[in-house]
Protein backbone atom coordinates (compact mmCIF):
# COMPACT_ATOMS: atom_id res chain seq x y z
CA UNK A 1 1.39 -31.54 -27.14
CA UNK A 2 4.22 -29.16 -26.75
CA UNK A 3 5.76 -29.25 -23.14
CA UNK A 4 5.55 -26.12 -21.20
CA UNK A 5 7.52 -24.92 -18.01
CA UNK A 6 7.01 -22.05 -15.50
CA UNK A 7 8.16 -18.51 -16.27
CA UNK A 8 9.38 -15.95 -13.60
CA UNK A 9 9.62 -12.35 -14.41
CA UNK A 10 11.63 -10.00 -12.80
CA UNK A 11 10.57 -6.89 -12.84
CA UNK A 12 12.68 -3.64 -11.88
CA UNK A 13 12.46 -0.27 -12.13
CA UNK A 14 15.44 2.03 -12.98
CA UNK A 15 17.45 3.63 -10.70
CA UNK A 16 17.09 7.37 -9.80
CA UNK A 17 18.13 9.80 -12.59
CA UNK A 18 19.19 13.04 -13.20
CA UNK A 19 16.45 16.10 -13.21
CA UNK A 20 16.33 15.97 -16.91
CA UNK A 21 16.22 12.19 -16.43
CA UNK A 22 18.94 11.66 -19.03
CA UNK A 23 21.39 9.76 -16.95
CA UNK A 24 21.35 8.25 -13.62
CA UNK A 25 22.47 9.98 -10.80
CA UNK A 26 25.04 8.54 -8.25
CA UNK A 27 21.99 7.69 -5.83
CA UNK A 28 20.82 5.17 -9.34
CA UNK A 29 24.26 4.19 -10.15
CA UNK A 30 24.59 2.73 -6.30
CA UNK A 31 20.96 1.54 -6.72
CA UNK A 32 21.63 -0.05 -9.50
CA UNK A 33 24.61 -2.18 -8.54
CA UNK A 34 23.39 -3.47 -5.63
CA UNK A 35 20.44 -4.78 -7.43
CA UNK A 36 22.77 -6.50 -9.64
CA UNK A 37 24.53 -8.17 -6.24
CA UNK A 38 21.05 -9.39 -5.46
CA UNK A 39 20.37 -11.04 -8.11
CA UNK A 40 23.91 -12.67 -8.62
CA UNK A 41 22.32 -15.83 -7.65
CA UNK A 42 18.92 -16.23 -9.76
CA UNK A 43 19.73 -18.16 -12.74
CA UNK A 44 18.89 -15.59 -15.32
CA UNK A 45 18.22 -15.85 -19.03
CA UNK A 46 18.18 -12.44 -20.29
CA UNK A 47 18.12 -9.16 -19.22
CA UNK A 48 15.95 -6.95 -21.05
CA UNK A 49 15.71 -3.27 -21.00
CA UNK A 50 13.64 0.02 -22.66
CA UNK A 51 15.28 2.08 -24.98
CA UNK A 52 15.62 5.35 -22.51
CA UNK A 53 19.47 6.08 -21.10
CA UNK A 54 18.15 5.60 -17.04
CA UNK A 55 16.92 2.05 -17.79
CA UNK A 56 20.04 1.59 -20.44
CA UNK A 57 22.11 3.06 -17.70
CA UNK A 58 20.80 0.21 -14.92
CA UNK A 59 20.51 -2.19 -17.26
CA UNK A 60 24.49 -1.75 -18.14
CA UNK A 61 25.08 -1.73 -14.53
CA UNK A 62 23.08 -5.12 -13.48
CA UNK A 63 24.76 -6.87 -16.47
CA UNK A 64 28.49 -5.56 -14.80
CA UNK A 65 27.66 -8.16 -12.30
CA UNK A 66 26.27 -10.92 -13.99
CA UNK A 67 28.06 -10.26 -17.04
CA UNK A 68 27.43 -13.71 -18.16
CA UNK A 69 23.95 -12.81 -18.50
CA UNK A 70 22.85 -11.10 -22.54
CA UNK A 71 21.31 -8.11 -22.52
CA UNK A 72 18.58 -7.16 -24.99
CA UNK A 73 17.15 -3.73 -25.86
CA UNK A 74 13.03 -3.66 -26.40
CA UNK A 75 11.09 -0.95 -27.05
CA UNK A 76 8.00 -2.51 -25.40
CA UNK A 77 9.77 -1.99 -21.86
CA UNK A 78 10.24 1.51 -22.36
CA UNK A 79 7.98 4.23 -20.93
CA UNK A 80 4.26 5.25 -21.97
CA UNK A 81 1.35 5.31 -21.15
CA UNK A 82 -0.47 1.34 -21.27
CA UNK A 83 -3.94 2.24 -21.00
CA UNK A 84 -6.09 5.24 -21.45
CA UNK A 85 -9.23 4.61 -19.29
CA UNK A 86 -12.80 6.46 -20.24
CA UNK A 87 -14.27 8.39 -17.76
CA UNK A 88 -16.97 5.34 -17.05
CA UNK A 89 -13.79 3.14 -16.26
CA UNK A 90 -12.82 4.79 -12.93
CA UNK A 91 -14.23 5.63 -9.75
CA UNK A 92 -17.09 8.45 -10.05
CA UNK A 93 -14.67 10.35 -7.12
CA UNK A 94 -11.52 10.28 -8.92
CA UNK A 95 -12.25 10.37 -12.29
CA UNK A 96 -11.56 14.05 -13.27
CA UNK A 97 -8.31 14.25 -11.52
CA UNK A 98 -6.81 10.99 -13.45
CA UNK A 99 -7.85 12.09 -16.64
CA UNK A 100 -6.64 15.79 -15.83
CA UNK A 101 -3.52 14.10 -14.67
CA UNK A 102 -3.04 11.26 -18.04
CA UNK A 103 -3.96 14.40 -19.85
CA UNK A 104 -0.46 16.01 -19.32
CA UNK A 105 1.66 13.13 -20.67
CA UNK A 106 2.99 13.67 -24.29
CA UNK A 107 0.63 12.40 -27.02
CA UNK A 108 2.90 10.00 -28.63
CA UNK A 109 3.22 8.21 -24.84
CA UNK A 110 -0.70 8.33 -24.58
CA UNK A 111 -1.55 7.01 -28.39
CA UNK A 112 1.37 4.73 -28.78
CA UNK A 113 1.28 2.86 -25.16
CA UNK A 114 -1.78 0.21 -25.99
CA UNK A 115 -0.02 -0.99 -28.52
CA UNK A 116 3.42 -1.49 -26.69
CA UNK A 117 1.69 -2.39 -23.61
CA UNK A 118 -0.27 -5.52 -25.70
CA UNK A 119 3.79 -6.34 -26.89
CA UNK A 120 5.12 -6.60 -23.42
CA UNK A 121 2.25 -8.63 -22.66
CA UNK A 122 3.17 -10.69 -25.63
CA UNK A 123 6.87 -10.79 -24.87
CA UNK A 124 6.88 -11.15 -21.01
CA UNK A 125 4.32 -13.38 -19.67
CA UNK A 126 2.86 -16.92 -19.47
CA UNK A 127 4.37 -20.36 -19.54
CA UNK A 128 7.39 -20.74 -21.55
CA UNK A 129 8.08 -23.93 -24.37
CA UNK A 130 10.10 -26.65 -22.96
CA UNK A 131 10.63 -28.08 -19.62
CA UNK A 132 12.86 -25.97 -18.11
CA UNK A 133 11.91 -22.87 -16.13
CA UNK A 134 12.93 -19.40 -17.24
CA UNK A 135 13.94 -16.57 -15.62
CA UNK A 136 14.11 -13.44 -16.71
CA UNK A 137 14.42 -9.72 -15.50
CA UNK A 138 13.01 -6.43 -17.31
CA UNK A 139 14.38 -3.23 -16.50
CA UNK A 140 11.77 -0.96 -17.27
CA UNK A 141 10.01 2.03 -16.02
CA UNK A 142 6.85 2.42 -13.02
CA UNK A 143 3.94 2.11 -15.78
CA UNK A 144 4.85 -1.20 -17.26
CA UNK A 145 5.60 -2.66 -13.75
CA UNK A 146 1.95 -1.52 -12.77
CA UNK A 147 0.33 -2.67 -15.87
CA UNK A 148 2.00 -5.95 -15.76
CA UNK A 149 1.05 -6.61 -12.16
CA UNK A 150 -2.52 -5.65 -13.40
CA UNK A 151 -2.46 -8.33 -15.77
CA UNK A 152 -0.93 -10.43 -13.58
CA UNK A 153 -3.93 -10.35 -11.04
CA UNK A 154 -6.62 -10.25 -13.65
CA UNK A 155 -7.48 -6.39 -12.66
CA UNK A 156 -9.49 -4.02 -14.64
CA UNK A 157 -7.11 -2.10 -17.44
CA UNK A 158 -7.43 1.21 -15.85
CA UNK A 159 -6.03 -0.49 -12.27
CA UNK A 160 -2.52 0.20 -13.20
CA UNK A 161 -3.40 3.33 -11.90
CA UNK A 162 -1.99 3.83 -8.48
CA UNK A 163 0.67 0.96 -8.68
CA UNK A 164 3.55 2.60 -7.76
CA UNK A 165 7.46 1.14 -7.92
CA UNK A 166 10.43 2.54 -6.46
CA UNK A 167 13.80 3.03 -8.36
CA UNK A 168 15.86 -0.68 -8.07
CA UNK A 169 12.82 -2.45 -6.30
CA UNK A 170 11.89 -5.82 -7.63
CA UNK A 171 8.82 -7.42 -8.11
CA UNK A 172 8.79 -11.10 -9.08
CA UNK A 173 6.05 -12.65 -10.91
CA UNK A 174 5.45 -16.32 -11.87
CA UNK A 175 3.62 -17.73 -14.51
CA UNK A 176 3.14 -21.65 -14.25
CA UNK A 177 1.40 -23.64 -16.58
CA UNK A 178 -2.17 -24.37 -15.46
CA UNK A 179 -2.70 -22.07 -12.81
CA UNK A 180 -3.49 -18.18 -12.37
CA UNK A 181 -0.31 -15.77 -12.23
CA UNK A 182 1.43 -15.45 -9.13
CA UNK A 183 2.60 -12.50 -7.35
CA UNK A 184 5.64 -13.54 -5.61
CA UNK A 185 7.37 -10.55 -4.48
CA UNK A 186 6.24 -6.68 -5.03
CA UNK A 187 8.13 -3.58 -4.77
CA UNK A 188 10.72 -5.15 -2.65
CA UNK A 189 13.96 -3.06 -1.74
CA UNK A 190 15.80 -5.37 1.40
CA UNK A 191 18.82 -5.03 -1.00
CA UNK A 192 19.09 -1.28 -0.76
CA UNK A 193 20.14 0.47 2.66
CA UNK A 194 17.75 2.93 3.90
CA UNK A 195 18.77 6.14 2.49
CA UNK A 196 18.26 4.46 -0.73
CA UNK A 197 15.19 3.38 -0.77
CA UNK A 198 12.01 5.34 -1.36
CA UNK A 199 13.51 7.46 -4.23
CA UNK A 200 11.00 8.49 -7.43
CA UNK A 201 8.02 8.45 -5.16
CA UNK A 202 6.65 11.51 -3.52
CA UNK A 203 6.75 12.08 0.27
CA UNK A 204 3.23 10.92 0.91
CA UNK A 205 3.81 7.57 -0.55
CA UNK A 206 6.70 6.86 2.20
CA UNK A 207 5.33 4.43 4.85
């Protein structure tokens, strides 16, 4: 029987970009180093990343400081849409507005996302082969993070609705062989000062 050891994924979304979102502003740049400093001491494996320049951008600038650390570009962790629910999925009272709302995302993001979502599921969780533990952080985007904390706590598919992830926070899940996912840490952001936190969520998310 092949020996298997835990897995922890670190999950992160990009820092804040630009209005057109093709490069990160100097609020993500900053963001984006100083998630790098926190995770200086986590014995990472990889670093993986999505194919769009803010998460290219942060994933370039985590690396700077643990530049022993390979990189990897994967499509999977870029940004789309994971799951479209039917209208019997969701809650009676909310229904219309989240399809209205899914509705306005490109086609490609809505059609295409299932099957990248399944490949990040593939890719990033679960025990690993061997006996050693493996870390790993994922810079990705605020879908993914939601749909793989979904998974992670056996949800329904349509529950990654309503996850929401700053810019540089860090969620931290373990998978250990024999036993259910564990969320360790979600959305954290003690490594960012205060007028850096909060950023790519609206007003009436701030608590």
């Amino acid at each position: 029987m092949t020996a298997t050891a835990a897995r922890y994924l670190y999950l992160a979304r990009h820092g804040e970009a630009s209005p057109d979102e093709s490069e990160l502003n100097d609020r993500g740049r900053r963001q984006a180093v100083l998630l790098g400093e926190r995770l200086r001491d986590t014995p990472l494996a990889e670093i993986t990343h999505g194919p769009l320049p803010r998460a290219t951008q942060t994933a370039g600038l985590v690396h700077a400081q643990l530049p022993d650390v390979p990189v990897t570009l994967f499509d999977a962790a870029g940004d789309y849409v994971p799951h479209m629910p039917a209208r019997d999925e969701l809650p009676q009272e909310s229904a219309a507005a989240v399809l209205d709302r899914l509705a306005a995302f490109p086609a490609d993001e809505r059609e295409g996302g299932p099957a990248l979502a399944q490949a990040a599921l593939d890719r990033f969780t679960g025990p690993v082969e061997g006996n050693t533990p493996r870390h790993e952080l994922v810079v990705t985007h605020n879908f993914l993070i939601g749909w793989l904390v979904r998974a992670a706590l056996d949800a329904p598919p349509w529950r990654w609705l309503g996850l929401n992830h700053t810019n540089a926070g860090l969620t931290v899940i373990r998978y250990a062989p024999g036993r259910p996912a564990s969320l360790l840490l979600y959305n954290d952001t003690g490594h960012l000062p205060p007028e850096l936190r909060w950023t790519g969520l609206p007003p009436e998310l701030h608590v």
